[in-house]
C-alpha atoms as a PDB file:
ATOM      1  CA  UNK A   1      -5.555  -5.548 -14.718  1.00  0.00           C
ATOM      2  CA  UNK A   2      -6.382  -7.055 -10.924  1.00  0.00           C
ATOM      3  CA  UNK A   3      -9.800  -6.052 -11.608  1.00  0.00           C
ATOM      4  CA  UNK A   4     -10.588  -8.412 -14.649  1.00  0.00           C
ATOM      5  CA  UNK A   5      -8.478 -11.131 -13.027  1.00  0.00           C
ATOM      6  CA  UNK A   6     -10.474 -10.972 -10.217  1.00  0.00           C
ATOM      7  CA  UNK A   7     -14.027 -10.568 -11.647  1.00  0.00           C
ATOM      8  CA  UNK A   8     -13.202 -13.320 -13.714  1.00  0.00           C
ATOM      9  CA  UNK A   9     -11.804 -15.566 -10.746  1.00  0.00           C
ATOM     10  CA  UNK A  10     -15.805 -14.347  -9.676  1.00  0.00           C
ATOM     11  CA  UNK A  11     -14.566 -11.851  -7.039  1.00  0.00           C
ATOM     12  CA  UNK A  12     -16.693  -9.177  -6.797  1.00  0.00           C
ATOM     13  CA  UNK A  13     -14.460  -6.032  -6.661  1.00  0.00           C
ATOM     14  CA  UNK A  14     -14.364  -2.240  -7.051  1.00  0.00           C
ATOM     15  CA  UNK A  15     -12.055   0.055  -7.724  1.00  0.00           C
ATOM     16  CA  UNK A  16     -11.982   3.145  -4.894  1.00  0.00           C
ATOM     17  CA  UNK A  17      -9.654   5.438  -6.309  1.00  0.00           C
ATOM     18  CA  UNK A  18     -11.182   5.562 -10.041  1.00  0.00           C
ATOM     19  CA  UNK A  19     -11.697   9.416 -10.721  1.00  0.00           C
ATOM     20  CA  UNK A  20      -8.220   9.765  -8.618  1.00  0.00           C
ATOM     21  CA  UNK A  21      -6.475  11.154 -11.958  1.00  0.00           C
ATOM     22  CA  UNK A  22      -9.015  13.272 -12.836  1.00  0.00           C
ATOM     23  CA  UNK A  23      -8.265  15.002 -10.096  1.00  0.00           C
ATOM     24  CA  UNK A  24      -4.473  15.150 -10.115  1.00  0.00           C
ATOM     25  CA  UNK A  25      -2.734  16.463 -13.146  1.00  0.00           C
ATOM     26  CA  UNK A  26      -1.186  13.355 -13.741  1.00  0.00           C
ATOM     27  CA  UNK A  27      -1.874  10.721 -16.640  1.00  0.00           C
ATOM     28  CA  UNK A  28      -0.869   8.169 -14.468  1.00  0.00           C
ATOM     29  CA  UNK A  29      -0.343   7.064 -10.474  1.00  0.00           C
ATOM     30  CA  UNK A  30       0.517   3.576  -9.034  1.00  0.00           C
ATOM     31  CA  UNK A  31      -1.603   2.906  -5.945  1.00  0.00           C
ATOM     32  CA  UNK A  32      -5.094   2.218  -7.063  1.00  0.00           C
ATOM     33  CA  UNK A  33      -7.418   0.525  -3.909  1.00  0.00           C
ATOM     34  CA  UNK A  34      -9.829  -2.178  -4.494  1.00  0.00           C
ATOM     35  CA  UNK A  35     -12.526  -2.995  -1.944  1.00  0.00           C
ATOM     36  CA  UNK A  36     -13.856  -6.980  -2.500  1.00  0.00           C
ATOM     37  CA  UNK A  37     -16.070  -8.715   0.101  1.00  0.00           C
ATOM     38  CA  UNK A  38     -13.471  -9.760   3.497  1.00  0.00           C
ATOM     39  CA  UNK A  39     -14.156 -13.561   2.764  1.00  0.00           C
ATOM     40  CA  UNK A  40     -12.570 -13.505  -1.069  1.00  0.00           C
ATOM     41  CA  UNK A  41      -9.280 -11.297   0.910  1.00  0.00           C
ATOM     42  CA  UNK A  42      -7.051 -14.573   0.524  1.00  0.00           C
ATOM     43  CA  UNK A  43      -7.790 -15.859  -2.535  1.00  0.00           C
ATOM     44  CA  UNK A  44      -7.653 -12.306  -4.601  1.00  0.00           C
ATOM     45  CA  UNK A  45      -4.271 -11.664  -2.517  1.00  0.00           C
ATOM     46  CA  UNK A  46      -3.381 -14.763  -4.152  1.00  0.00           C
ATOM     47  CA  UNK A  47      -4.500 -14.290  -7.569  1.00  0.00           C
ATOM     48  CA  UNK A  48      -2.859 -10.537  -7.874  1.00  0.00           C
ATOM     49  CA  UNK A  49       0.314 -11.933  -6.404  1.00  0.00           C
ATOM     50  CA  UNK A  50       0.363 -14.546  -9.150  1.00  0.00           C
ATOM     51  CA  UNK A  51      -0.228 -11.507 -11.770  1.00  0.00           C
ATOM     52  CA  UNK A  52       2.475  -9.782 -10.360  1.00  0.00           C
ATOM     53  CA  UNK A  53       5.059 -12.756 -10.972  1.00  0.00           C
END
């Protein structure tokens, strides 16, 4: 869900931990990482803290 949000704020973002549950025999685990440029930090922390609410 962040990573839409983001992209469509136009924060360029990617998702580390994508083939995590492929590797876990799990359908499912909280934690996913995104990497975005340093200068968009602020405004994504922002954006996925307004998601969150």
């Amino acid at each position: 869900m962040a990573l839409g949000k983001l992209e469509s704020e136009g924060i360029r973002n990617f998702l580390i931990d994508k083939f995590l549950p492929l590797t876990h025999a799990t359908a499912y685990i909280e934690g996913y990482r995104l990497q975005l440029d340093a200068p968009d930090v602020l405004k994504a922390k922002a954006i996925i803290d307004s998601i969150k609410e």
